[in-house]
N, C-alpha and C. Protein backbone atom coordinates (compact mmCIF):
# COMPACT_ATOMS: atom_id res chain seq x y z
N UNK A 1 0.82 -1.20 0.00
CA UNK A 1 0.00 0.00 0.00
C UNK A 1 0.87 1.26 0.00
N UNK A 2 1.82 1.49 0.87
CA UNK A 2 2.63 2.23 0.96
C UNK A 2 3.42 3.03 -0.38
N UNK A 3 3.87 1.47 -0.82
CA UNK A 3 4.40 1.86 -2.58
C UNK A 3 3.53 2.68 -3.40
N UNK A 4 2.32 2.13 -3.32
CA UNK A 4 1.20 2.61 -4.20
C UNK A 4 0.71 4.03 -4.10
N UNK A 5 1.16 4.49 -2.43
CA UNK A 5 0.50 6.09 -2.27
C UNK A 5 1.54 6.61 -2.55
N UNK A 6 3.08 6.21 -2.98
CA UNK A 6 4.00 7.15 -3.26
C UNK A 6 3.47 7.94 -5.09
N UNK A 7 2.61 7.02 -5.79
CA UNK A 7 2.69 7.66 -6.92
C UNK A 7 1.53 8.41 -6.99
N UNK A 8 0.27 8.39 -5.80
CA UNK A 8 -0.81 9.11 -6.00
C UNK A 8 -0.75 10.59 -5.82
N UNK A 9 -0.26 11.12 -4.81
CA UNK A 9 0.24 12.48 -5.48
C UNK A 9 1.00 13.16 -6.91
N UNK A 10 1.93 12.48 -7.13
CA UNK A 10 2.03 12.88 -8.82
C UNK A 10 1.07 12.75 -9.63
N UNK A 11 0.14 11.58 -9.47
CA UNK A 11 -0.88 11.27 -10.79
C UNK A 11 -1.78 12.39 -10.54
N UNK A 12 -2.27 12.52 -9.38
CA UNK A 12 -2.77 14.27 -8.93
C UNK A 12 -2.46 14.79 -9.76
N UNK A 13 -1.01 15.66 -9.39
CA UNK A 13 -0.30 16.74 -9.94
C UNK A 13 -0.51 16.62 -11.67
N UNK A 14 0.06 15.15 -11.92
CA UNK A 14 -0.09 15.24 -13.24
C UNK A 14 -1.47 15.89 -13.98
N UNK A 15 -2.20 15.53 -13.48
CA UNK A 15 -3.72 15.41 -13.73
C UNK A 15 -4.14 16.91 -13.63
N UNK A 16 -3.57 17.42 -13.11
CA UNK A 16 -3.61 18.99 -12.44
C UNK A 16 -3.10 19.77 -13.61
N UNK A 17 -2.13 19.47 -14.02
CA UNK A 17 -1.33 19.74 -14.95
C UNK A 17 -1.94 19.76 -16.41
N UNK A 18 -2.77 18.59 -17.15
CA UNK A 18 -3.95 18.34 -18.35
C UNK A 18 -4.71 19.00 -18.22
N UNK A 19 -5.74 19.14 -16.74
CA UNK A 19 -6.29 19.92 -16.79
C UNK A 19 -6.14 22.06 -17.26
N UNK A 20 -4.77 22.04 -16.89
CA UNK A 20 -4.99 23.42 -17.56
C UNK A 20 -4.94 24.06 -19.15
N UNK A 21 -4.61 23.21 -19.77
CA UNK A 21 -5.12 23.64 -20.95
C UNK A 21 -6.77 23.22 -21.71
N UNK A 22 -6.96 22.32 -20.82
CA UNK A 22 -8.91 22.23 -20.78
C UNK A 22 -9.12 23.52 -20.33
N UNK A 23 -8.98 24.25 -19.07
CA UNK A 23 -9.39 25.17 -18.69
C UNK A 23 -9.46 26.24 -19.48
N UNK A 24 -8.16 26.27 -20.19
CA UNK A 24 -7.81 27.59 -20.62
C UNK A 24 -8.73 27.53 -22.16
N UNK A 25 -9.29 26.53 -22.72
CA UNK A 25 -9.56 26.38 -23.69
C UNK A 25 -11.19 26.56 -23.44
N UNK A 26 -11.74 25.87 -22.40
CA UNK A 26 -13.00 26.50 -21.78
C UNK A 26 -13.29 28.04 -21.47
N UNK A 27 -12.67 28.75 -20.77
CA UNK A 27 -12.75 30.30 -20.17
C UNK A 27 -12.10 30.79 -22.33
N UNK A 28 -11.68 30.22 -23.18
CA UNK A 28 -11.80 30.78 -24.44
C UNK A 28 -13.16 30.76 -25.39
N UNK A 29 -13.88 29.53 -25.00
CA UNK A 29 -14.47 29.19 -25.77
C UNK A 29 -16.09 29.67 -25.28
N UNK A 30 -15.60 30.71 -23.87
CA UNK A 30 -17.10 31.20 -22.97
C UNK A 30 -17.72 30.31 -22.43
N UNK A 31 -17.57 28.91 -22.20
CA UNK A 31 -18.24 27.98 -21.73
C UNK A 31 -17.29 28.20 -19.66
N UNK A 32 -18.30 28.90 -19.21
CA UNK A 32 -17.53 29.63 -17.92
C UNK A 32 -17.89 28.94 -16.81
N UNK A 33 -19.10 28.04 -17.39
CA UNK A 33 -19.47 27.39 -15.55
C UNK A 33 -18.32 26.24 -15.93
N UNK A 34 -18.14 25.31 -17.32
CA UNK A 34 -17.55 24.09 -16.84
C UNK A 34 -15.57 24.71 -16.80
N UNK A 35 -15.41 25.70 -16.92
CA UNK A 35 -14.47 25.77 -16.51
C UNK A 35 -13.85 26.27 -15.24
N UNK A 36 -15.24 26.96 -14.53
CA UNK A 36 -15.00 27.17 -13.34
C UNK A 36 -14.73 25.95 -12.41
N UNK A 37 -16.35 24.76 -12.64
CA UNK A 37 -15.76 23.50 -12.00
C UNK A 37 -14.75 22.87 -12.01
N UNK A 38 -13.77 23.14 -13.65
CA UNK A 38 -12.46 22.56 -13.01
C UNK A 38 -11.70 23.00 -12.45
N UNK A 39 -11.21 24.64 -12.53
CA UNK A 39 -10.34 25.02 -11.56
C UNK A 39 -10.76 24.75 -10.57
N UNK A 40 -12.29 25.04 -9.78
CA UNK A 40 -12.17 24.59 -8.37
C UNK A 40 -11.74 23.11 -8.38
N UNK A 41 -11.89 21.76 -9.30
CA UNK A 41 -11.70 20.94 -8.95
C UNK A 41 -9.88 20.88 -8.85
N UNK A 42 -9.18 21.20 -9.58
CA UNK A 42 -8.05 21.56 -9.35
C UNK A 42 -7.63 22.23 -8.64
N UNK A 43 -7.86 22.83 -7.74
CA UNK A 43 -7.77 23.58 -6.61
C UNK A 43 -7.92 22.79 -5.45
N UNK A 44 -9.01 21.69 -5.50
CA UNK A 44 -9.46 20.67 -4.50
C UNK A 44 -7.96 19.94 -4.29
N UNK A 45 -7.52 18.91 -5.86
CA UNK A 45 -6.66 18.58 -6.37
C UNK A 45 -5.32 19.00 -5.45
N UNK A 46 -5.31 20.08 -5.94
CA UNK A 46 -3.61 20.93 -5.00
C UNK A 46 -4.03 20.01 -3.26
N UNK A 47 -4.40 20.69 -3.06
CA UNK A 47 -5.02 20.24 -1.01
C UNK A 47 -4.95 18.78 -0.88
N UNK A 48 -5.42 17.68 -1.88
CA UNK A 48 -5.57 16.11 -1.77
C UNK A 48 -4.14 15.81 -2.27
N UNK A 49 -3.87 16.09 -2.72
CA UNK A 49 -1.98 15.51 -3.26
C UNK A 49 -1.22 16.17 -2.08
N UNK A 50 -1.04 17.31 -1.54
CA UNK A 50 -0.49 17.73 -1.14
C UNK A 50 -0.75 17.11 0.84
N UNK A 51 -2.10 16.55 0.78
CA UNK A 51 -2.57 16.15 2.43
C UNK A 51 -2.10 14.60 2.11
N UNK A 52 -2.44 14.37 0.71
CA UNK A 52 -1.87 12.42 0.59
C UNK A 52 -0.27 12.24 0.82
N UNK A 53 0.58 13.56 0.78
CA UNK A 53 1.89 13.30 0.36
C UNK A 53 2.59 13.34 1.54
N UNK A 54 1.76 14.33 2.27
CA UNK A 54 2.36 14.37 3.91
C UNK A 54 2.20 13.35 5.03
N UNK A 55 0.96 12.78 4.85
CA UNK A 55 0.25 11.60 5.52
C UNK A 55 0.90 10.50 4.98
N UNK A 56 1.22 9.74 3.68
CA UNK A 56 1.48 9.06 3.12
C UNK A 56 3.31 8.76 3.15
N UNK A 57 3.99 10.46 4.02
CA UNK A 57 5.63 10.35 3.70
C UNK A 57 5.83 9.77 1.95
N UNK A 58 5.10 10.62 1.04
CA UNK A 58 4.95 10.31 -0.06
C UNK A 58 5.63 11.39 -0.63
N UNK A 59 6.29 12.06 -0.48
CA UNK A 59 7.03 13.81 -1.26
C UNK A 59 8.14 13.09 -2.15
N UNK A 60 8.10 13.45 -3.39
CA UNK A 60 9.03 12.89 -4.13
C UNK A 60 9.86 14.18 -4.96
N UNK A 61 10.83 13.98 -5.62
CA UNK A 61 11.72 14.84 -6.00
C UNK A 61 10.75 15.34 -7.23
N UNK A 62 10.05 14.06 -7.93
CA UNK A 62 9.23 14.80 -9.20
C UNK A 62 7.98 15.92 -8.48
N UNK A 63 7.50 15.56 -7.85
CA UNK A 63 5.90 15.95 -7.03
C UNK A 63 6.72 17.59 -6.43
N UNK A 64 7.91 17.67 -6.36
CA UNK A 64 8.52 18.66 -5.34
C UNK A 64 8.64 20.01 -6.35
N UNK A 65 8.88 19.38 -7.52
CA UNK A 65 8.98 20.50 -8.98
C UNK A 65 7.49 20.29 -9.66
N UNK A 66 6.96 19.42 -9.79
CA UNK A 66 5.67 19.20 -11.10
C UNK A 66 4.80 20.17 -9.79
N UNK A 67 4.56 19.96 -9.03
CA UNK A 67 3.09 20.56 -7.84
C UNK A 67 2.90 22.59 -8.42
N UNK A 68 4.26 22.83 -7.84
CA UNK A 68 4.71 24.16 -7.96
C UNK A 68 4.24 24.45 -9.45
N UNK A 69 4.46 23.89 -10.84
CA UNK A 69 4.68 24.15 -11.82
C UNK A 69 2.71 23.89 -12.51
N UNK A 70 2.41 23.31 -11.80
CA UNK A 70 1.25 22.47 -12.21
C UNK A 70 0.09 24.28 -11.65
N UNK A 71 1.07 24.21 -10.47
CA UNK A 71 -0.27 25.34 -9.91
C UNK A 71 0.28 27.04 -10.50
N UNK A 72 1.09 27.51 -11.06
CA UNK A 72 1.46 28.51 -11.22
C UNK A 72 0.95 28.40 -13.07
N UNK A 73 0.84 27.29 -13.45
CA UNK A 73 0.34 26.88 -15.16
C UNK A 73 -1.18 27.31 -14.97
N UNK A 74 -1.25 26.79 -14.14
CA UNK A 74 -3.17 26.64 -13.90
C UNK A 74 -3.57 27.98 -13.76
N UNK A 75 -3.19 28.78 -12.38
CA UNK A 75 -2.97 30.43 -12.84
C UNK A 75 -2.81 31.11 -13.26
N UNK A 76 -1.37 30.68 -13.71
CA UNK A 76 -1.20 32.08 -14.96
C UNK A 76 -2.34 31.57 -16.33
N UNK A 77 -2.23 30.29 -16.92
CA UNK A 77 -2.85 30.09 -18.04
C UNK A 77 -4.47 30.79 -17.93
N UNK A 78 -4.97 30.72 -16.66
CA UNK A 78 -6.56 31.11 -16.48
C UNK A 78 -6.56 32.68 -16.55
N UNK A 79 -5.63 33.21 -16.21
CA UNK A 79 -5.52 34.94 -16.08
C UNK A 79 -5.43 35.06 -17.16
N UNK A 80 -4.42 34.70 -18.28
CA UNK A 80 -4.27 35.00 -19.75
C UNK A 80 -5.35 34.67 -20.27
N UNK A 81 -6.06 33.69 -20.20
CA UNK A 81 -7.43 33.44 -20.68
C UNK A 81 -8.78 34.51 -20.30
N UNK A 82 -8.33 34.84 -18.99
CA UNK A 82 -9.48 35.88 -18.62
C UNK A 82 -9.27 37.32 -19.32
N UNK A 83 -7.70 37.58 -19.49
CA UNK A 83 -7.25 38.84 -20.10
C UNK A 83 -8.04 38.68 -21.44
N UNK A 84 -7.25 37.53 -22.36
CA UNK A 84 -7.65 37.48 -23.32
C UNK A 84 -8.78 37.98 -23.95
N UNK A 85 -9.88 37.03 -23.07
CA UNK A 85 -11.57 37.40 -22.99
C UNK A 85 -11.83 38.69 -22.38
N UNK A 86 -11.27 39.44 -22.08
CA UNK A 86 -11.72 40.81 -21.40
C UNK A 86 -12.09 41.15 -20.11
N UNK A 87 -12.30 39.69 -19.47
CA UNK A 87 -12.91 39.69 -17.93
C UNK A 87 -11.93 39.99 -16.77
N UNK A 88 -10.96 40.51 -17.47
CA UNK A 88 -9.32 40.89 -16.62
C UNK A 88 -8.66 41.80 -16.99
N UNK A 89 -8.28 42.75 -16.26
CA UNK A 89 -7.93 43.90 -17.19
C UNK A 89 -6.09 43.65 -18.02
N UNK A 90 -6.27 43.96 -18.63
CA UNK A 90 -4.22 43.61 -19.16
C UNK A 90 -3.42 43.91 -18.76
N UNK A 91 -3.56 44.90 -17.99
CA UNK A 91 -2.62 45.48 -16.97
C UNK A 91 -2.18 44.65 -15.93
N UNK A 92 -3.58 43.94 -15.16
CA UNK A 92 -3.31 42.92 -14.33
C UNK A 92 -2.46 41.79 -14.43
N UNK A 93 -2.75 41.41 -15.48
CA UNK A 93 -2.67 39.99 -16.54
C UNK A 93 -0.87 40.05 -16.21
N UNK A 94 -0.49 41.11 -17.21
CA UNK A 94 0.79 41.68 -17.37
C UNK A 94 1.38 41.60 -16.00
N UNK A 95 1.42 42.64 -14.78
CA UNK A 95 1.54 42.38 -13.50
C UNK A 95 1.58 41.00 -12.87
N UNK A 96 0.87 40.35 -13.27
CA UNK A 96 0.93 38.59 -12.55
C UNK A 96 2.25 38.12 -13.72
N UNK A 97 1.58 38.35 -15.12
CA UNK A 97 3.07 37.27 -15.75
C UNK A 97 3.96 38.00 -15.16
N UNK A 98 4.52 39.09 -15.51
CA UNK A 98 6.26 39.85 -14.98
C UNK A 98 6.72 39.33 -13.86
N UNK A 99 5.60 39.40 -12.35
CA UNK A 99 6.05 38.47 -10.67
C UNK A 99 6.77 37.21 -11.37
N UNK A 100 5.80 36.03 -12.00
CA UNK A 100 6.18 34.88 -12.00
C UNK A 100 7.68 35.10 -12.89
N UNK A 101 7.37 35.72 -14.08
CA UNK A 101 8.62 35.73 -14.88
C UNK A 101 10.23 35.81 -14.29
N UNK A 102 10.09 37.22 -13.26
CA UNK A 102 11.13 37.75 -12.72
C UNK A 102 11.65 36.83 -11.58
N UNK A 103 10.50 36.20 -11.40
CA UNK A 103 10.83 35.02 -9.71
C UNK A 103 11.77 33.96 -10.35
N UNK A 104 11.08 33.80 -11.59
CA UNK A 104 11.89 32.76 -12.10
C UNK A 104 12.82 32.75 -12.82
N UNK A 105 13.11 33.93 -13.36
CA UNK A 105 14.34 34.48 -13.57
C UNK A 105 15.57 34.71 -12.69
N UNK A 106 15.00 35.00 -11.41
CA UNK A 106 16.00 35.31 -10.41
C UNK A 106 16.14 34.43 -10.27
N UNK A 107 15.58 33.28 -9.85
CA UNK A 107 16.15 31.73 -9.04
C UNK A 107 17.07 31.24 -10.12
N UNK A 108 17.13 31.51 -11.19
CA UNK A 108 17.60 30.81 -12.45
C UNK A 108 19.27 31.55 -11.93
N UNK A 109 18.74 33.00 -12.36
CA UNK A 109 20.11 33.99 -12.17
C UNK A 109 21.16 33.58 -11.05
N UNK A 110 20.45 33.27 -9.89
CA UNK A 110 21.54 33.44 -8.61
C UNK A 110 21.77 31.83 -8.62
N UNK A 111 20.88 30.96 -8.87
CA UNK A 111 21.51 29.69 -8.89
C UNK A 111 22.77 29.50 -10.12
N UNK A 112 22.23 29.97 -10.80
CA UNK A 112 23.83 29.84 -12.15
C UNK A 112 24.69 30.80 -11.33
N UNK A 113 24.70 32.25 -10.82
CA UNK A 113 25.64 32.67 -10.72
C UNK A 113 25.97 32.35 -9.68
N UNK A 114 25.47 31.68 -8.38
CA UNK A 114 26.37 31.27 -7.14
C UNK A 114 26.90 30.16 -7.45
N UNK A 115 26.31 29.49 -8.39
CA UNK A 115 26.62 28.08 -8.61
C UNK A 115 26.44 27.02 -7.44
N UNK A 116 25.27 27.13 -6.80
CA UNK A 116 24.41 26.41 -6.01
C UNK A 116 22.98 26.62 -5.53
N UNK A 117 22.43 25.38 -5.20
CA UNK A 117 21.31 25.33 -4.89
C UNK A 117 20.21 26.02 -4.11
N UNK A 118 19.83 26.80 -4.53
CA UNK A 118 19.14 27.62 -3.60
C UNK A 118 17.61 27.03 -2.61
N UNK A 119 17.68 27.33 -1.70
CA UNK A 119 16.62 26.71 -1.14
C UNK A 119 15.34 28.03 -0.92
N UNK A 120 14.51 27.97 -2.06
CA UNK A 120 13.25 28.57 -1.57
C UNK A 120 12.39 28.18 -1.15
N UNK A 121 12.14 29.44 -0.05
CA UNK A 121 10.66 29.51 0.73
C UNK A 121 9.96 30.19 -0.08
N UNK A 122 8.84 30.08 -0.03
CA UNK A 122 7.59 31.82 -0.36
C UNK A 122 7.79 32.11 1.06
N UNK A 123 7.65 33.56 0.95
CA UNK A 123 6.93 34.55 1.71
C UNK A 123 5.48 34.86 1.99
N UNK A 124 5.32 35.09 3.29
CA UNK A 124 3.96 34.94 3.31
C UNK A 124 3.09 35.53 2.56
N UNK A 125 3.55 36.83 1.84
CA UNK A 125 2.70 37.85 1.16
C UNK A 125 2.54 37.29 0.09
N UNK A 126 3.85 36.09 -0.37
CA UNK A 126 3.12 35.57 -1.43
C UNK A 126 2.27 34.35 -1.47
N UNK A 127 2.26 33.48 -0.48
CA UNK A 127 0.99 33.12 -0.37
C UNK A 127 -0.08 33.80 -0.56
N UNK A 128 -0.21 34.57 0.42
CA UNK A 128 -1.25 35.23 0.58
C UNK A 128 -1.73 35.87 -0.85
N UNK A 129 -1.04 36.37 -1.90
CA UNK A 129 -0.81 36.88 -2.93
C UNK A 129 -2.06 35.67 -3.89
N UNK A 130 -0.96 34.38 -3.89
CA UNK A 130 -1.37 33.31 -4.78
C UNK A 130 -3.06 32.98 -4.38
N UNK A 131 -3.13 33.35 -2.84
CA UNK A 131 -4.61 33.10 -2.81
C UNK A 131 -5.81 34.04 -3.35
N UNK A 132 -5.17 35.64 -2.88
CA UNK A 132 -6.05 36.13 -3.64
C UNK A 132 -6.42 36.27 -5.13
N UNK A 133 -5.24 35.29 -5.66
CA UNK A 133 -5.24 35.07 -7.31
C UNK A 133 -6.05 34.36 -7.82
N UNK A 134 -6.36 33.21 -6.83
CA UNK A 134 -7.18 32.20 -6.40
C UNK A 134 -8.26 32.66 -6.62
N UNK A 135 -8.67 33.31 -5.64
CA UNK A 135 -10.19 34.02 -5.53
C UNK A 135 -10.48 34.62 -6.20
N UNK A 136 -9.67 35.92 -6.67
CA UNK A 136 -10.35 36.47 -8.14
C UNK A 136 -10.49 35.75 -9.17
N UNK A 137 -9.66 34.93 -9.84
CA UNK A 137 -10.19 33.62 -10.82
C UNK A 137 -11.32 33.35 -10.37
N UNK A 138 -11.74 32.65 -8.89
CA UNK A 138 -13.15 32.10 -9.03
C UNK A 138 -14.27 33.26 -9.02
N UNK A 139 -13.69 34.21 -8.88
CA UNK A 139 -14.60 35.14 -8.70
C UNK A 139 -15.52 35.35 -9.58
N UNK A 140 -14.84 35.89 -10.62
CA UNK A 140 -14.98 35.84 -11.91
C UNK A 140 -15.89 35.07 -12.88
N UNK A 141 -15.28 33.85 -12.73
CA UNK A 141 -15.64 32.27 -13.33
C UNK A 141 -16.85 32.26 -12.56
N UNK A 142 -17.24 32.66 -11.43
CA UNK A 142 -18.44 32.33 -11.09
C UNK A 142 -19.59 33.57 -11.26
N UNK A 143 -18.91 34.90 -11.36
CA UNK A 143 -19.81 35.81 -11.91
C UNK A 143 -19.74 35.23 -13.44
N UNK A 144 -19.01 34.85 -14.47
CA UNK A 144 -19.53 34.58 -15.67
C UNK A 144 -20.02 33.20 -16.02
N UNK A 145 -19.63 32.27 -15.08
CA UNK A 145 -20.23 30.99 -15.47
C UNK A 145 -21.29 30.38 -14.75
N UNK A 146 -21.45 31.15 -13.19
CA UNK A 146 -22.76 30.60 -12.41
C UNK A 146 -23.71 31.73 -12.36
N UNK A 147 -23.22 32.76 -13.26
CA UNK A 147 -24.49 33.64 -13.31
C UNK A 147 -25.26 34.61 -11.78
N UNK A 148 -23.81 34.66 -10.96
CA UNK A 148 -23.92 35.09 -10.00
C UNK A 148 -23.53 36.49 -9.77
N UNK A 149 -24.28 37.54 -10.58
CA UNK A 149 -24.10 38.77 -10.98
C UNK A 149 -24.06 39.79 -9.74
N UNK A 150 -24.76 39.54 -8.41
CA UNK A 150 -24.55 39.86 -7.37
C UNK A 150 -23.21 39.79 -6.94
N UNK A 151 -22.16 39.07 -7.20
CA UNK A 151 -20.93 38.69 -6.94
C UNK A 151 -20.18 40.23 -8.00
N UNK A 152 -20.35 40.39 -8.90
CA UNK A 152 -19.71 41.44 -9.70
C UNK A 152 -19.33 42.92 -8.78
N UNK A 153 -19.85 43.38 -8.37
CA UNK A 153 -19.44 44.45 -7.21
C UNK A 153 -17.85 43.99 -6.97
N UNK A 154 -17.64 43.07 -6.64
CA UNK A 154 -16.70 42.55 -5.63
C UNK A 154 -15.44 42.48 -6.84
N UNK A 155 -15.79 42.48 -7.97
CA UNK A 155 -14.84 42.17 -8.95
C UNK A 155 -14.05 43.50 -9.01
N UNK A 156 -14.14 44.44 -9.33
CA UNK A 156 -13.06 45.63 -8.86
C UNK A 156 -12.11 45.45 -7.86
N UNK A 157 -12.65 45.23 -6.57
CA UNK A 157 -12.22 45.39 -5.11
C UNK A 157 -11.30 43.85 -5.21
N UNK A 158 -11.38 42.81 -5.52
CA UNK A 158 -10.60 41.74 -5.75
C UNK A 158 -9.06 42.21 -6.54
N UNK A 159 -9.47 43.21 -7.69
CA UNK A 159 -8.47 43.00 -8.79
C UNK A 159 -7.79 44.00 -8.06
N UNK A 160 -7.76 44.84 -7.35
CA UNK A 160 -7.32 46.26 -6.20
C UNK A 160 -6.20 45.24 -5.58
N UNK A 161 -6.97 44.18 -4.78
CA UNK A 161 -6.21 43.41 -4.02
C UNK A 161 -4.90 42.80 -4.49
N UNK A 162 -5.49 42.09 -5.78
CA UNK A 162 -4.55 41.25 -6.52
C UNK A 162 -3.20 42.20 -7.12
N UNK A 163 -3.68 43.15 -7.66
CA UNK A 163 -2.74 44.14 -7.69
C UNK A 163 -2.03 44.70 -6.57
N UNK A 164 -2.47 44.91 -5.50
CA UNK A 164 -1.36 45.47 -4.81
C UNK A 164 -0.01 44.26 -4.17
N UNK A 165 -1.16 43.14 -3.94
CA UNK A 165 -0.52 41.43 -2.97
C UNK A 165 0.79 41.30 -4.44
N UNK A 166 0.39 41.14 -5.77
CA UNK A 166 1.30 41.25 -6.35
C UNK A 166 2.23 41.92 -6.54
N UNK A 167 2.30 43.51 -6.59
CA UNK A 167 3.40 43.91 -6.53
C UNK A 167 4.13 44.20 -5.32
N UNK A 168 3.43 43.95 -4.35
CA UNK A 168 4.43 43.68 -3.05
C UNK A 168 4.66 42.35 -2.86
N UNK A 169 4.46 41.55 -3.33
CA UNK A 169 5.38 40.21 -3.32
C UNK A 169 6.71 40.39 -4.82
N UNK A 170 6.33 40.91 -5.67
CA UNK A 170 7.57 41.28 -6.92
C UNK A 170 8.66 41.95 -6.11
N UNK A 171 8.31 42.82 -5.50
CA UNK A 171 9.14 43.91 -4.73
C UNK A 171 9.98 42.93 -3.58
N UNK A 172 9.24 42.39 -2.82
CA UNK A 172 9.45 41.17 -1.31
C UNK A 172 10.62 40.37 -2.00
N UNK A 173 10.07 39.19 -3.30
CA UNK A 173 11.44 38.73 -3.81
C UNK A 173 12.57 39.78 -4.97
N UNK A 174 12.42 40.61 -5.47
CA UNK A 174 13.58 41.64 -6.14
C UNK A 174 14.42 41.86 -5.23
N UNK A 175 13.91 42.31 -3.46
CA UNK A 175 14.89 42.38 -2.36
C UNK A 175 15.66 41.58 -1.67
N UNK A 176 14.32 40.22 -1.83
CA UNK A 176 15.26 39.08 -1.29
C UNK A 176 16.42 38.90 -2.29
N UNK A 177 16.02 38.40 -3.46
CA UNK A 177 17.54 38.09 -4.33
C UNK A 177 18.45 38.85 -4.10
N UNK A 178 18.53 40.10 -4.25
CA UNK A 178 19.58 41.12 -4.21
C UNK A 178 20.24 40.92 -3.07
N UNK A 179 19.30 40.79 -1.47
CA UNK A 179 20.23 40.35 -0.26
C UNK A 179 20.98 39.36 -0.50
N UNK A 180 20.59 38.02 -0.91
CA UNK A 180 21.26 36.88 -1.25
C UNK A 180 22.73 37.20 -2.17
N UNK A 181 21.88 37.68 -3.08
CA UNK A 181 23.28 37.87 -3.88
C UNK A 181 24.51 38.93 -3.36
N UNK A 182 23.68 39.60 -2.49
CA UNK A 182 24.91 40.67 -1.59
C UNK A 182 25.74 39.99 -0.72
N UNK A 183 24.80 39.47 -0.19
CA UNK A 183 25.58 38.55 1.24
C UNK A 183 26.49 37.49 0.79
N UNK A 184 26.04 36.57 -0.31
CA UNK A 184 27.06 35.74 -1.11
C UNK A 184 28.13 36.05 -1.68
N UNK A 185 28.18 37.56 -2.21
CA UNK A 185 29.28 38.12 -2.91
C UNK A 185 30.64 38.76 -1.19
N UNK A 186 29.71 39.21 -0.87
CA UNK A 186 30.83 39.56 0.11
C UNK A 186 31.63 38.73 1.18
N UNK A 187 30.82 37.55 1.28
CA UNK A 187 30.93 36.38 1.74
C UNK A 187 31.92 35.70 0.90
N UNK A 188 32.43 35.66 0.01
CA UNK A 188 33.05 35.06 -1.11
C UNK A 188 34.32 36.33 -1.38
């Protein structure tokens, strides 16, 4: 049994992973409720791989890179899709890709240039960040796909949020790297 729960979190993840270009192809094609059900079901997804992997001592080196990659695909791909469609402003859109871009640029940067492994954490703001990214996606998806037009008010005041949680998490890691790379250089 044991053996067997080591691969159920990846098949998750994996699965997490197919699903976002369904999504993104749904929120294109205006069909907004069944793509809302899958991000939330992918969202469920993240929480059950991630509670099977801890319970299970199931964390594997693939599950440790695919999870991360699976849930930042699923996000960004649904924002570009919402930009796309208009239900997001481009500005925003833009603002979320540049965070991820630059995060991942930096880890790239200081790992080639220290020439070692860096061990990242998030910061809490970016949690906190990724959730309210979270929520405005469903927000959205559920003002356009469950027809829950009472919910629209709230769609301004979400994207306020998302905008600011984002660029103070861009700002949170631009500072962290730079410390790292300060402290490493003088250290050296």
């Amino acid at each position: 049994m044991q053996n067997l729960m080591l691969y159920v979190p990846n098949t998750i993840t994996i699965l997490r992973l197919l699903a976002v270009p369904v999504t993104v192809w749904l929120v294109l094609e205006g069909r907004m409720a069944p793509a809302f059900w899958l991000f939330v079901a992918a969202g469920v997804s993240d929480a059950v791989d991630g509670l099977i992997a801890r319970s299970f001592r199931a964390r594997t080196r693939l599950g440790a890179y695919l999870d991360p990659v699976a849930d930042k695909a699923l996000l960004v791909g649904v924002f570009l899709a919402l930009g796309y469609t208009d239900l997001l402003p481009g500005w925003l859109v833009g603002l979320v890709v540049l965070r991820d871009a630059v995060i991942i640029f930096g880890v790239w940067y200081l790992t080639m240039h220290l020439k070692e492994r860096l061990a990242m954490q998030p910061l809490w703001v970016s949690k906190f960040n990724t959730v309210a990214q979270i929520a405005l996606a469903i927000l959205v998806l559920a003002v356009e796909g469950k027809g829950l037009e009472s919910l629209d008010t709230y769609v301004p005041v979400a994207v306020g949020l998302v905008a600011v949680t984002t660029t103070y998490s861009l700002a949170a890691y631009v500072l962290r790297g730079l410390l790292i790379l300060r402290t490493r250089e003088t250290a050296g």
